[in-house]
N, C-alpha and C. Protein backbone atom coordinates (compact mmCIF):
# COMPACT_ATOMS: atom_id res chain seq x y z
N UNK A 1 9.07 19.20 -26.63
CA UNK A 1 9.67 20.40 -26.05
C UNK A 1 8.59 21.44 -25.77
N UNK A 2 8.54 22.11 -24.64
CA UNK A 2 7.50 23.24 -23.96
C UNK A 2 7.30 24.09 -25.50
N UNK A 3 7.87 24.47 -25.82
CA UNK A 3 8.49 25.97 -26.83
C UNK A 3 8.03 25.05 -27.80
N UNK A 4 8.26 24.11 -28.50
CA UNK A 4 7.60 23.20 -29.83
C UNK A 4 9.52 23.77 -30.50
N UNK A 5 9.40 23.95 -31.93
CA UNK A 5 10.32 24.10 -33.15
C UNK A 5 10.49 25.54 -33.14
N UNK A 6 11.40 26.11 -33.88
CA UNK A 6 12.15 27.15 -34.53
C UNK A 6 11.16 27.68 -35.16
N UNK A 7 11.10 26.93 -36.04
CA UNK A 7 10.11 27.26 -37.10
C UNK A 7 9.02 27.51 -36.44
N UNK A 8 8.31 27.16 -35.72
CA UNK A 8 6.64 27.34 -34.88
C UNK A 8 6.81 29.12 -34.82
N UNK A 9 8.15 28.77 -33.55
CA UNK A 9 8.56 30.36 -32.87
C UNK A 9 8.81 31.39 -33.86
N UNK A 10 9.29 31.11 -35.11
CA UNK A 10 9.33 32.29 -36.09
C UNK A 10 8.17 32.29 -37.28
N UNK A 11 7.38 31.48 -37.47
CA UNK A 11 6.39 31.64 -38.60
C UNK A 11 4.78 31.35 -37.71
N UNK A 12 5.05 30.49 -36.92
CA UNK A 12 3.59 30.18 -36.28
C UNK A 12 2.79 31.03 -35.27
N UNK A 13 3.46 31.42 -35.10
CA UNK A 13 3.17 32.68 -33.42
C UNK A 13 2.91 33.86 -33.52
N UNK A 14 2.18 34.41 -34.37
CA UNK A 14 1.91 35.18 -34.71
C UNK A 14 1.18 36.59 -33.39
N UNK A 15 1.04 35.97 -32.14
CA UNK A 15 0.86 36.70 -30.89
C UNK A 15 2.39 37.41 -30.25
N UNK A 16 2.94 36.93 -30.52
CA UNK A 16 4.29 36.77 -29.90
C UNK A 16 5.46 37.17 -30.51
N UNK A 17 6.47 37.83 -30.63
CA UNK A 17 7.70 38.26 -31.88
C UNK A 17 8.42 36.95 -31.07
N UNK A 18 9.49 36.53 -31.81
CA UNK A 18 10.57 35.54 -31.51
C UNK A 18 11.77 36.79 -30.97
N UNK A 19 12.00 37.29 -29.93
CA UNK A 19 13.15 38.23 -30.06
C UNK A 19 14.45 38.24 -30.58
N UNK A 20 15.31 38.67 -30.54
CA UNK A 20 16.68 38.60 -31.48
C UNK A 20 17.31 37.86 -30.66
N UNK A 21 17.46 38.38 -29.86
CA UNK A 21 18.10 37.88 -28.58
C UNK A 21 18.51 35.84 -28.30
N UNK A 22 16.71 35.96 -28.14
CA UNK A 22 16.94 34.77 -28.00
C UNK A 22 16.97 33.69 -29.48
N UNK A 23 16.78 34.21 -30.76
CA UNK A 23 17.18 34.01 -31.95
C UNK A 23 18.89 33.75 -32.17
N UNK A 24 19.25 34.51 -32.16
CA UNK A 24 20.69 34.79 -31.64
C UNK A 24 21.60 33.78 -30.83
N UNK A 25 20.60 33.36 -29.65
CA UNK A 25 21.64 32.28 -28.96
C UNK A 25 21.18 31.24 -29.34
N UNK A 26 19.87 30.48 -30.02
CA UNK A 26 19.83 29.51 -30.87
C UNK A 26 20.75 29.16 -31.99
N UNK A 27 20.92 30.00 -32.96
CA UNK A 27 22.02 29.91 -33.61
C UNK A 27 23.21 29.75 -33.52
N UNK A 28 24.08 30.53 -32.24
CA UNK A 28 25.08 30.03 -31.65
C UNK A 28 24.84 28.22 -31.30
N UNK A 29 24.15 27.80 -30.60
CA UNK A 29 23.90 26.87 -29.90
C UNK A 29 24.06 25.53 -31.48
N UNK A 30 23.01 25.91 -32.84
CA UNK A 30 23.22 25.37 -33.08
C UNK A 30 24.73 25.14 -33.99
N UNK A 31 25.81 26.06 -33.58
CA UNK A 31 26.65 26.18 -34.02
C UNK A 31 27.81 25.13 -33.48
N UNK A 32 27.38 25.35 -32.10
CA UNK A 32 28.11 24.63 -31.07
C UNK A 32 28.14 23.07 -31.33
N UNK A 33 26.75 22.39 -31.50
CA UNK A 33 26.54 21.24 -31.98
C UNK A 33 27.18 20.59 -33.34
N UNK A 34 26.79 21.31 -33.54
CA UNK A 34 27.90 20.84 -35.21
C UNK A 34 29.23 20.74 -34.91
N UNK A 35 29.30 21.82 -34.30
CA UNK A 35 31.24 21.59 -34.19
C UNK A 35 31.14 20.21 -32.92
N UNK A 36 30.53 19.99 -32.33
CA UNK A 36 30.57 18.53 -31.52
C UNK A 36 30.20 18.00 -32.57
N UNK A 37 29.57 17.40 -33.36
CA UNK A 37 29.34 16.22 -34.39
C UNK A 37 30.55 16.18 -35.24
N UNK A 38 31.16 17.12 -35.75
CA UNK A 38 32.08 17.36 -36.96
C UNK A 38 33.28 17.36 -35.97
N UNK A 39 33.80 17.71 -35.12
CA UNK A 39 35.39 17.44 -34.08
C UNK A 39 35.51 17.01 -33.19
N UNK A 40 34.03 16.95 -32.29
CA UNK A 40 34.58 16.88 -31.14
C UNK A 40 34.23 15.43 -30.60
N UNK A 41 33.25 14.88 -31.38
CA UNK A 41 32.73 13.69 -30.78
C UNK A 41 33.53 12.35 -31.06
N UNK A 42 33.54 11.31 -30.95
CA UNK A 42 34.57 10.37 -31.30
C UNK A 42 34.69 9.83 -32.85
N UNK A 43 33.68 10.44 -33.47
CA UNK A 43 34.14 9.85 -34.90
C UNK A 43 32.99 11.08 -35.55
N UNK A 44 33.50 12.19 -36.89
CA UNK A 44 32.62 12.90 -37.76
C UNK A 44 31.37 12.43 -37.82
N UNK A 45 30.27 13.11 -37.44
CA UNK A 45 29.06 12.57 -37.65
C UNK A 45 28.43 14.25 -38.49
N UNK A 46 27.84 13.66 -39.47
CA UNK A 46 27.10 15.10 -40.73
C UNK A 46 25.54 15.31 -40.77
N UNK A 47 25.40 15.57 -40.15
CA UNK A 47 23.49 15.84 -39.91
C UNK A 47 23.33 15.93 -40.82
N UNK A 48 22.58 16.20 -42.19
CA UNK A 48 22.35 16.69 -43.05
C UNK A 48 20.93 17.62 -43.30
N UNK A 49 20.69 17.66 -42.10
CA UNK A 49 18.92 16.93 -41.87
C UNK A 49 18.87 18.83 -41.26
N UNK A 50 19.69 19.88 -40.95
CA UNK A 50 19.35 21.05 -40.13
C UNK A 50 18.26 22.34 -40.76
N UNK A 51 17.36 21.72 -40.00
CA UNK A 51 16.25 22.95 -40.34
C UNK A 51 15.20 23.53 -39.30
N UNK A 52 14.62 24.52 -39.77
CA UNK A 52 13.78 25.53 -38.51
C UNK A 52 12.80 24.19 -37.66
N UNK A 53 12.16 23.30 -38.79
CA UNK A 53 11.32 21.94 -37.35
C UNK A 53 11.93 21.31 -37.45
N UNK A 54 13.39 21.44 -37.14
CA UNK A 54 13.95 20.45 -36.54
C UNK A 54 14.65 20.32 -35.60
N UNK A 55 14.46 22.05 -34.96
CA UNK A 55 15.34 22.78 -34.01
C UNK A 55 14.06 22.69 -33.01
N UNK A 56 14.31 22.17 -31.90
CA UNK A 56 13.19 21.78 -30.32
C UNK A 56 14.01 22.44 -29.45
N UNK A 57 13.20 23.46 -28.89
CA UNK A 57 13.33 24.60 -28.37
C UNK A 57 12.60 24.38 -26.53
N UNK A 58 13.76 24.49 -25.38
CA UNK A 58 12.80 23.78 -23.83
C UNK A 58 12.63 25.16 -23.85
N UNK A 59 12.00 25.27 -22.65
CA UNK A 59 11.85 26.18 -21.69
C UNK A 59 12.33 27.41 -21.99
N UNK A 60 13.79 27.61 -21.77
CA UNK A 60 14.45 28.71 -21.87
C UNK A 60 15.19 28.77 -23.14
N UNK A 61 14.70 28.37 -24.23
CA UNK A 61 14.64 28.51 -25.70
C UNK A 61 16.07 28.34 -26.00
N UNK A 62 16.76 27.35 -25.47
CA UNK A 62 17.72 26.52 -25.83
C UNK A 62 17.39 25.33 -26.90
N UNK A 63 18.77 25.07 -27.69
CA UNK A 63 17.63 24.31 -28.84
C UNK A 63 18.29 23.18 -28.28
N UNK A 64 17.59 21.70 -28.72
CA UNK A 64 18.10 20.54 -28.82
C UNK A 64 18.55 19.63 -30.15
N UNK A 65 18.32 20.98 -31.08
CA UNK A 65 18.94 20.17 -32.51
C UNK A 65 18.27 18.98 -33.04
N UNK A 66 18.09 19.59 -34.45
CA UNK A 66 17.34 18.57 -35.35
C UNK A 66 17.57 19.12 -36.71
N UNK A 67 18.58 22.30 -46.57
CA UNK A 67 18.04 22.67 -47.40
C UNK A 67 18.66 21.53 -48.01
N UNK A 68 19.38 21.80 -48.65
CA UNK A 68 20.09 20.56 -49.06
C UNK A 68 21.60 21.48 -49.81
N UNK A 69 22.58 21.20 -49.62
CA UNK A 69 23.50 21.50 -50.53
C UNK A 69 23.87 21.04 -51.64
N UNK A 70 24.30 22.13 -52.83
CA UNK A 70 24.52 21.22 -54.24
C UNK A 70 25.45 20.53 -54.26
N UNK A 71 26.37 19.97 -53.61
CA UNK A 71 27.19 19.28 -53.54
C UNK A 71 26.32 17.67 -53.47
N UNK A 72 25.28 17.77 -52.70
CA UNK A 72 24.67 16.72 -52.31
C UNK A 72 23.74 15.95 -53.48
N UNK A 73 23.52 17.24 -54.48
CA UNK A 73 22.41 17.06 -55.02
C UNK A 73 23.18 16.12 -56.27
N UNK A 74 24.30 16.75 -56.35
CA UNK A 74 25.05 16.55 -57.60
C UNK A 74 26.25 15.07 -57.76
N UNK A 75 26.40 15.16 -56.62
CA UNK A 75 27.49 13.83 -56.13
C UNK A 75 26.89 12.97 -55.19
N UNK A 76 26.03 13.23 -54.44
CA UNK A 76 25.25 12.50 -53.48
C UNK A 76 26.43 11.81 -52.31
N UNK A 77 27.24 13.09 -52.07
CA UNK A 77 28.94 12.91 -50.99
C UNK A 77 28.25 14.13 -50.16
N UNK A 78 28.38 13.73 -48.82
CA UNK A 78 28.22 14.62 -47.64
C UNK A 78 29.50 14.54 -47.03
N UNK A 79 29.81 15.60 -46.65
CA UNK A 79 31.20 16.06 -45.92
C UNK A 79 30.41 17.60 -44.82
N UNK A 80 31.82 17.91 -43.48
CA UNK A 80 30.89 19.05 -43.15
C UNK A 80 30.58 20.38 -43.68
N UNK A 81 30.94 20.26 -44.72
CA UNK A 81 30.62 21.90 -45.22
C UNK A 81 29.32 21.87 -46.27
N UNK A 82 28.89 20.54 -45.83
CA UNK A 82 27.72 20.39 -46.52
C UNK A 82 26.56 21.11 -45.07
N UNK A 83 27.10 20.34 -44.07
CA UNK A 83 26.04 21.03 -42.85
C UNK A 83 25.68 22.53 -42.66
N UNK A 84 27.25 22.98 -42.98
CA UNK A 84 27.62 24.44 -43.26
C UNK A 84 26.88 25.03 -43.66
N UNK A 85 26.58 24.89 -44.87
CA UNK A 85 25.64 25.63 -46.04
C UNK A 85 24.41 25.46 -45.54
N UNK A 86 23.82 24.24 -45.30
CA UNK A 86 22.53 24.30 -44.78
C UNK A 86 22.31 25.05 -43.25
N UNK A 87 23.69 25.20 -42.56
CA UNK A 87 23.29 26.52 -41.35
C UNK A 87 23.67 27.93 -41.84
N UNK A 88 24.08 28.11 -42.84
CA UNK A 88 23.55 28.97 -43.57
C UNK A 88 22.51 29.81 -43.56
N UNK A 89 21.68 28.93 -44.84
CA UNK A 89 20.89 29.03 -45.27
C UNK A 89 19.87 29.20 -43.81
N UNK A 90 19.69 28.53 -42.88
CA UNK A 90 19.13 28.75 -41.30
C UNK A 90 19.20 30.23 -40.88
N UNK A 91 20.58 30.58 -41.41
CA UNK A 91 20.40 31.73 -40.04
C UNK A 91 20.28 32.71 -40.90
N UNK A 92 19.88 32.94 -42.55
CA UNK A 92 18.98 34.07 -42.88
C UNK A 92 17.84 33.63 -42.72
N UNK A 93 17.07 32.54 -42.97
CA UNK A 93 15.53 31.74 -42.61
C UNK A 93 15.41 32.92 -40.76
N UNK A 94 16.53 32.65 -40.18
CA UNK A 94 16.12 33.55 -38.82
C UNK A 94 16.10 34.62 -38.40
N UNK A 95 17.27 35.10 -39.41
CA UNK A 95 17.34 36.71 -39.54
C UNK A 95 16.65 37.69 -40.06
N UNK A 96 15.98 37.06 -41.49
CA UNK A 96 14.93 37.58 -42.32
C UNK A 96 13.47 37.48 -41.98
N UNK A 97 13.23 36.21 -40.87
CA UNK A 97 11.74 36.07 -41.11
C UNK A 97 10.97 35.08 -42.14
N UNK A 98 11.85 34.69 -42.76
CA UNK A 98 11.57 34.29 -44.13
C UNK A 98 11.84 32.78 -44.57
N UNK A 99 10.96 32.02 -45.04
CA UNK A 99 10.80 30.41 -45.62
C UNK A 99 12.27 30.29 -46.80
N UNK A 100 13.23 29.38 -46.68
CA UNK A 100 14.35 29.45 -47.63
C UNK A 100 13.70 29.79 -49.32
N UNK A 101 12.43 29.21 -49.28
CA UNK A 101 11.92 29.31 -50.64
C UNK A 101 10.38 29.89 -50.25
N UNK A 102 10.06 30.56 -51.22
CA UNK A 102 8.79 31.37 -51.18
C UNK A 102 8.10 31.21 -52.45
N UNK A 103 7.55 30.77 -53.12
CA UNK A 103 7.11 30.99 -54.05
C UNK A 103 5.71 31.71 -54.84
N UNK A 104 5.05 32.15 -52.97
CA UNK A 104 4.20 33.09 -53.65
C UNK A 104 5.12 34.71 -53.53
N UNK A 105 5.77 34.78 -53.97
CA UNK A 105 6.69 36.26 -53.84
C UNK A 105 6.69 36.06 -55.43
N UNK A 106 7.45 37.60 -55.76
CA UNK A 106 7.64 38.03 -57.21
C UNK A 106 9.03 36.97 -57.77
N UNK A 107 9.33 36.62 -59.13
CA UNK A 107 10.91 36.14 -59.30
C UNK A 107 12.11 36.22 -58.43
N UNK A 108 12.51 37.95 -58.28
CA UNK A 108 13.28 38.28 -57.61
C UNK A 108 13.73 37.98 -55.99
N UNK A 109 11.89 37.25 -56.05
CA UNK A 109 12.40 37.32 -53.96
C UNK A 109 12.10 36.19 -53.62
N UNK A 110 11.84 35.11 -54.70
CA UNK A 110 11.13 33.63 -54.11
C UNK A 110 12.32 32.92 -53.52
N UNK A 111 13.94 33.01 -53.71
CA UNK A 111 14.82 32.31 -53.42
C UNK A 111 15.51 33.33 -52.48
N UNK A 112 15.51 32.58 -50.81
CA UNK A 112 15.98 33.61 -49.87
C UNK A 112 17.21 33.91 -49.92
N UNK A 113 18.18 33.32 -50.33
CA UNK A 113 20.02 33.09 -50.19
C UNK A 113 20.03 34.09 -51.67
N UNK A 114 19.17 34.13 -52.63
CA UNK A 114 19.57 35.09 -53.69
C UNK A 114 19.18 36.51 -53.37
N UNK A 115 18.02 36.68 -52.87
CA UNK A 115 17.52 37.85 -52.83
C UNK A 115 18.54 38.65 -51.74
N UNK A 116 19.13 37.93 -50.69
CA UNK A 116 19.83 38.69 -49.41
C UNK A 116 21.03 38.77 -49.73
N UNK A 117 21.51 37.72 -51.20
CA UNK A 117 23.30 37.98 -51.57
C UNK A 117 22.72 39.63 -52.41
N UNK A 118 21.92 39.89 -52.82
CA UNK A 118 21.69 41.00 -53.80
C UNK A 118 21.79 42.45 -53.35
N UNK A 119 20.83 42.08 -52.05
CA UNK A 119 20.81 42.76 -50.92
C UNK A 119 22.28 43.62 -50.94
N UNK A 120 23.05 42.66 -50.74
CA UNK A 120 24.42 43.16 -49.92
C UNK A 120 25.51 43.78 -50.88
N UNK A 121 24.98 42.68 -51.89
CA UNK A 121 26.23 43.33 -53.71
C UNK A 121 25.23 44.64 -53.42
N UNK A 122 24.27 45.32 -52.94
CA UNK A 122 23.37 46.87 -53.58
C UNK A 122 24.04 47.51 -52.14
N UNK A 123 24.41 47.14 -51.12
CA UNK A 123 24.81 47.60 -50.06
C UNK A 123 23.92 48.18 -49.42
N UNK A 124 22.81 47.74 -49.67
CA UNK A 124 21.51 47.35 -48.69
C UNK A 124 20.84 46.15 -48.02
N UNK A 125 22.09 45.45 -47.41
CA UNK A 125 21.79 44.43 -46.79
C UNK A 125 20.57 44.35 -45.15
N UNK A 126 20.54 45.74 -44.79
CA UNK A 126 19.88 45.81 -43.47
C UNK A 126 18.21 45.59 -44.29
N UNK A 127 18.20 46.14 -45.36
CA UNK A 127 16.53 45.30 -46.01
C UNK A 127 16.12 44.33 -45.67
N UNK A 128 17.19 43.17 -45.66
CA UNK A 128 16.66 41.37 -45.14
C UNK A 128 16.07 41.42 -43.84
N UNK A 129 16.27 42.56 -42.71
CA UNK A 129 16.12 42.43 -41.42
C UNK A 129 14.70 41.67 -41.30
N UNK A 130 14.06 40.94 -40.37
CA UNK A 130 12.51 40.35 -40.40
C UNK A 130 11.87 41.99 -40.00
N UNK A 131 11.14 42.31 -40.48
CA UNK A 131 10.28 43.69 -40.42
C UNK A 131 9.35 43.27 -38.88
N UNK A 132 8.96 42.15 -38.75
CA UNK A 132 8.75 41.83 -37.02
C UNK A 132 9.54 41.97 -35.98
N UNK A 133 10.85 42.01 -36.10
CA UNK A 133 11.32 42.57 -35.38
C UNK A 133 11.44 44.31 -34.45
N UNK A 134 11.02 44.66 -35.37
CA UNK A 134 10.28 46.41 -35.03
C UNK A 134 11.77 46.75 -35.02
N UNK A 135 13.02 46.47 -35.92
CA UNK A 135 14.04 47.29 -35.07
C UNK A 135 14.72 47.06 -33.80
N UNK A 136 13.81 46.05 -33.14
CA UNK A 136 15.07 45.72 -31.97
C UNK A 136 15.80 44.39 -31.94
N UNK A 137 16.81 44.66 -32.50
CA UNK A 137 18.25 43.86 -32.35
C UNK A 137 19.49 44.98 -32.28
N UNK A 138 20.12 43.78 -32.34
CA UNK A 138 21.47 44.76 -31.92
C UNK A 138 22.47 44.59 -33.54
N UNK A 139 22.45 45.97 -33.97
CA UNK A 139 23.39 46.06 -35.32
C UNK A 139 24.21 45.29 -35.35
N UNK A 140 25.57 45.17 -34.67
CA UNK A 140 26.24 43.77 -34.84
C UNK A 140 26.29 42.62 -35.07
N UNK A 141 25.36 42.19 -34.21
CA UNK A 141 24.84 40.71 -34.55
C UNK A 141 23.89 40.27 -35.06
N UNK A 142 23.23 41.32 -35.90
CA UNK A 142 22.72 40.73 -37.00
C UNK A 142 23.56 41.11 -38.41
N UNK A 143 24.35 42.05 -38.62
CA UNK A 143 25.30 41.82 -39.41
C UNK A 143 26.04 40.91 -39.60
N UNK A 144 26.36 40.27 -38.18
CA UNK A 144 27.01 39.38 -38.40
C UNK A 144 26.52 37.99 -38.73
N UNK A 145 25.44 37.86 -38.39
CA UNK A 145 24.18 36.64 -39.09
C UNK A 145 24.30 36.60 -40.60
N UNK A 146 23.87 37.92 -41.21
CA UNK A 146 23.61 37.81 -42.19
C UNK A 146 24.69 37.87 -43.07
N UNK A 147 25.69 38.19 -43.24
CA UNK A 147 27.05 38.23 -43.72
C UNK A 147 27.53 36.78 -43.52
N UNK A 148 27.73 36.16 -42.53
CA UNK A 148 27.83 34.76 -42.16
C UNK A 148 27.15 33.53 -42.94
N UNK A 149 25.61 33.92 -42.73
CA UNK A 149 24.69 33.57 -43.73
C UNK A 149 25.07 33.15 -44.99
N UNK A 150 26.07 34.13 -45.23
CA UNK A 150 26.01 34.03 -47.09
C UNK A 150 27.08 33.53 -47.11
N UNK A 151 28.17 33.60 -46.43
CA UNK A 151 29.41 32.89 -46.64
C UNK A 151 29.15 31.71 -46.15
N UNK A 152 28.52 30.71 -45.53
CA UNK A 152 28.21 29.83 -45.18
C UNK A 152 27.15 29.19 -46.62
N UNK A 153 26.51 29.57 -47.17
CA UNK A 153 25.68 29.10 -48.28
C UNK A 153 26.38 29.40 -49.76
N UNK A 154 27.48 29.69 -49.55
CA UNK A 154 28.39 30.11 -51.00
C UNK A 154 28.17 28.32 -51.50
N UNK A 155 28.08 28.41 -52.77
CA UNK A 155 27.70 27.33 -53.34
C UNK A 155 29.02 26.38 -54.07
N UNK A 156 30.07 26.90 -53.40
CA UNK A 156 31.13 26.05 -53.68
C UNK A 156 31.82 25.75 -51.99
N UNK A 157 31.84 24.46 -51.90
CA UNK A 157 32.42 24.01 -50.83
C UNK A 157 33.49 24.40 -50.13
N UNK A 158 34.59 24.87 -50.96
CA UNK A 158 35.61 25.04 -50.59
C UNK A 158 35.69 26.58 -50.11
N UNK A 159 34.66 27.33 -50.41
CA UNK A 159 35.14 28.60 -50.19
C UNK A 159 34.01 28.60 -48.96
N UNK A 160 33.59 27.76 -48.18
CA UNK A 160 32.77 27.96 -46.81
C UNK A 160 33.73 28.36 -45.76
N UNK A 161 33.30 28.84 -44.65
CA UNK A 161 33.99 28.82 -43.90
C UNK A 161 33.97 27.71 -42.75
N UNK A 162 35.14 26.89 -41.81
CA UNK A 162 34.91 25.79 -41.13
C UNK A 162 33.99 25.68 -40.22
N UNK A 163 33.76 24.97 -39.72
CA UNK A 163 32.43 24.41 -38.40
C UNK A 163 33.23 25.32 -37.10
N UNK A 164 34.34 25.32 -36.93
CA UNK A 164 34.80 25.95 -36.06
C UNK A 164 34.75 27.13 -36.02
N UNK A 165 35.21 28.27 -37.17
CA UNK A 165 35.52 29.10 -37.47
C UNK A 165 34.07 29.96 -37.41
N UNK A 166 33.08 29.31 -37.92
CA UNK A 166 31.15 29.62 -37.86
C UNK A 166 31.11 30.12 -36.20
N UNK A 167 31.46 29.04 -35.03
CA UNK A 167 31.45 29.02 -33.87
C UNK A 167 31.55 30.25 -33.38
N UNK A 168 33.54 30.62 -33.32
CA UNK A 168 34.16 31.28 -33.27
C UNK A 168 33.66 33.01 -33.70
N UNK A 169 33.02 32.92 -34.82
CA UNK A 169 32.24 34.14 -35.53
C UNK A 169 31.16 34.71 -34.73
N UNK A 170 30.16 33.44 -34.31
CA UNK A 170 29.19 33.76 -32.92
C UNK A 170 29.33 34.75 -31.62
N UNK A 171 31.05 33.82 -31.27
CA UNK A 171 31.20 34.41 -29.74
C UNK A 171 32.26 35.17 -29.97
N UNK A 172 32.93 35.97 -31.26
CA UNK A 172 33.35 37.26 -31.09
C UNK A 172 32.56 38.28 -30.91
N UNK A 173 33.85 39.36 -30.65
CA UNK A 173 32.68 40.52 -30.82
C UNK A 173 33.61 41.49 -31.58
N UNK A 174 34.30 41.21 -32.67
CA UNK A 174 34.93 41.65 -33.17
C UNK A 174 33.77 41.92 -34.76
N UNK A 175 33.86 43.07 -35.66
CA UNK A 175 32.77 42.78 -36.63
C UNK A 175 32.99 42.21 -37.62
N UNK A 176 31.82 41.43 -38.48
CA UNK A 176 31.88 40.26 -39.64
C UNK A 176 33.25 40.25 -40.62
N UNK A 177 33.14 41.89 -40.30
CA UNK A 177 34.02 42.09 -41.45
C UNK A 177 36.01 41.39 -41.51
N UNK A 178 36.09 41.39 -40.05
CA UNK A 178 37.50 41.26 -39.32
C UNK A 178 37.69 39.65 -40.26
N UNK A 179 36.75 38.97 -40.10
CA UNK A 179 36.74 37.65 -40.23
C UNK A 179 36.33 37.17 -41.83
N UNK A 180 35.99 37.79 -42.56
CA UNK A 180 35.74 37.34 -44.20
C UNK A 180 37.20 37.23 -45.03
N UNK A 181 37.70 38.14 -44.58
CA UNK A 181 39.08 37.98 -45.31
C UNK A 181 39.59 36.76 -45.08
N UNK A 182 39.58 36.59 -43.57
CA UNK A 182 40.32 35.24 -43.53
C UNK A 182 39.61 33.71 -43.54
N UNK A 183 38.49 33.73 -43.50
CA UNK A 183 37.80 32.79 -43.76
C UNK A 183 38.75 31.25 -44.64
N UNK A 184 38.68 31.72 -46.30
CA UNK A 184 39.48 30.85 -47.12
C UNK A 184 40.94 30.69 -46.18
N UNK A 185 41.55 31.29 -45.83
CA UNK A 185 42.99 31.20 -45.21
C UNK A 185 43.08 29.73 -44.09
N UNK A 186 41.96 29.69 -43.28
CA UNK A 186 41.94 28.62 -42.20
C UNK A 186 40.89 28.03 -42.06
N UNK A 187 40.44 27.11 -43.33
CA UNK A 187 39.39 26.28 -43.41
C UNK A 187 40.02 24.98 -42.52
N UNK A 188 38.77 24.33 -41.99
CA UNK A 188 39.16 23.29 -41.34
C UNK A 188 39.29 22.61 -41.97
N UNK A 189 39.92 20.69 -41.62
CA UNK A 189 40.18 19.90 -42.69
C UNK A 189 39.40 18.56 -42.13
N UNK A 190 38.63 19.06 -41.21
CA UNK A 190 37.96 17.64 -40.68
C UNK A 190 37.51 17.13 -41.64
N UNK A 191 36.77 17.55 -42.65
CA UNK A 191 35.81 16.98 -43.98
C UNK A 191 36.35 16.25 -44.65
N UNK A 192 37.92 16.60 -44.98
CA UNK A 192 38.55 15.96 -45.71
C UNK A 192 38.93 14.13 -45.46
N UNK A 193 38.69 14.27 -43.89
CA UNK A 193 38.81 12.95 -43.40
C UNK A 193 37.55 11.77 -44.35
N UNK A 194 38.03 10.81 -44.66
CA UNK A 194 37.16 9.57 -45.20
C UNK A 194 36.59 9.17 -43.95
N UNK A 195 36.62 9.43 -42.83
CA UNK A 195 35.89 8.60 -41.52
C UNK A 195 34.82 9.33 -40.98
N UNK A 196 33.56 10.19 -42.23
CA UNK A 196 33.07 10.71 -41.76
C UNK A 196 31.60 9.91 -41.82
N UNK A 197 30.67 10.07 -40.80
CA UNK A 197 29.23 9.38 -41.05
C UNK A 197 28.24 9.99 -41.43
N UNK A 198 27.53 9.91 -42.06
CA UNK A 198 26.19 10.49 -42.35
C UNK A 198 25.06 10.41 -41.28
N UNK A 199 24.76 11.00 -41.01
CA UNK A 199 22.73 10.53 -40.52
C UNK A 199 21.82 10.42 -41.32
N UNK A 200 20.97 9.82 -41.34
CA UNK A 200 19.55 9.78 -42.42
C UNK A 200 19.19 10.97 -42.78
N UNK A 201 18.08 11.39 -43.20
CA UNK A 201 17.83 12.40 -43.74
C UNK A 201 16.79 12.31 -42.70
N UNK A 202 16.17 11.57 -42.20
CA UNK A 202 15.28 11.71 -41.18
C UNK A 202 15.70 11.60 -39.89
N UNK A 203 17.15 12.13 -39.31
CA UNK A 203 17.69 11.55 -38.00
C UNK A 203 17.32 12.77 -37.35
N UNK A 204 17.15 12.07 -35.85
CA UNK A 204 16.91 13.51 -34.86
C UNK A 204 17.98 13.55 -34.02
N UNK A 205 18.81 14.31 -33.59
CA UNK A 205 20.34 14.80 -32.91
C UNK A 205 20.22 15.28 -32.25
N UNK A 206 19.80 14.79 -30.39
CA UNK A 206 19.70 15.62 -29.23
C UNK A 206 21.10 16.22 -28.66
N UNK A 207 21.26 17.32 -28.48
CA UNK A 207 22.83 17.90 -28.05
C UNK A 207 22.06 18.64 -27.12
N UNK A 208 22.65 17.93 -25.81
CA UNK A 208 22.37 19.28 -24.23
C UNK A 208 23.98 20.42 -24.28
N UNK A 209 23.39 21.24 -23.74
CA UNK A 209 24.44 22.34 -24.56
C UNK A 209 24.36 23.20 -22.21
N UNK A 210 23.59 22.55 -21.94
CA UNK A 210 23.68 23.69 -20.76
C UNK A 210 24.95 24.13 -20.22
N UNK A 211 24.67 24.75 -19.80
CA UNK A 211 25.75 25.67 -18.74
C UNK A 211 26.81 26.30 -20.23
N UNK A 212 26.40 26.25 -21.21
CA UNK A 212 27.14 26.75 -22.46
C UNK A 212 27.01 28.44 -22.35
């Protein structure tokens, strides 16, 4: 891909800011994909595999798709709200600037999903913002990233919100907040299906998304 990975565009490029903007519609995009693997395609398919190099980025910084959840770690059962959590965990990695794990940072900040839930219990969640950004995004939608973020990486399965519902959160423009309440209320039940497939842990998942 012209553009290389996600990851390149937000940690490697140090000439260049990654803008919000186009941060922003990556994440949608890879939102979109999932909900094609998990409903729309002819049989559940569970990436498990979603991370910043694994997201291939053309031209016009559309991605073509490519942490682990404890569910996985503990039962070694993938379902989609396992993908969930790991796009999660993605879209503070994009919102913040920041490696899911850090370990040259102090205790408090080496684990990114803890330090940004802390963030938000102090009601200083705009702290996580990536400080490269200089300030330009648009308040909404990164609230709504990062709020999303965390409900998407809640460490119990059941209280994620669905592959659809993630989508849906993207292309409102209604704020985060409209949508947390109801989250638990209309979880999807695709997961629940036994006819779901895994991919390797090393699979690569091209999804053309144009004219999206």
């Amino acid at each position: 891909m012209p553009n290389g990975s996600l990851d390149k565009m937000i940690f490697g490029n140090l000439k260049k800011v990654f803008k919000w903007g186009q941060r922003y519609r990556v994440l949608r995009d890879v939102a979109a994909g999932l909900l094609y693997l998990h409903e729309e395609w002819e049989q559940c398919v569970v990436h498990r595999n979603i991370k910043s190099n694994n997201i291939l980025l053309d031209l016009e910084f559309y991605k073509k798709l490519g942490y682990i959840a404890l569910e996985l770690i503990h039962t070694g059962k993938v379902n989609p709200t396992t993908d969930v959590f790991i796009s999660g965990i993605l879209m503070l990695e994009v919102a913040c600037g920041r490696r899911p794990v850090d370990p040259s940072l102090q205790p408090a900040y080496v684990v990114l999903v803890d330090w940004v839930r802390e963030l938000d219990d102090n009601g200083s969640l705009k702290d996580a913002v990536d400080p490269n950004l200089g300030g330009q995004y648009v308040e909404a939608e990164m609230e709504r990233v990062l709020k999303l973020g965390l409900l998407c990486s809640n460490p119990q399965p059941d209280s994620r919100p669905g592959t659809r519902q993630v989508l849906q959160t993207f292309e409102e423009e209604a704020p985060i907040a409209d949508f947390e309440a109801s989250f638990h209320l209309e979880m999807s039940n695709t997961w629940r299906s036994p006819k779901c497939y895994s991919c390797s842990t090393d699979a690569s998942i091209s999804i053309s998304l144009e004219g999206r």
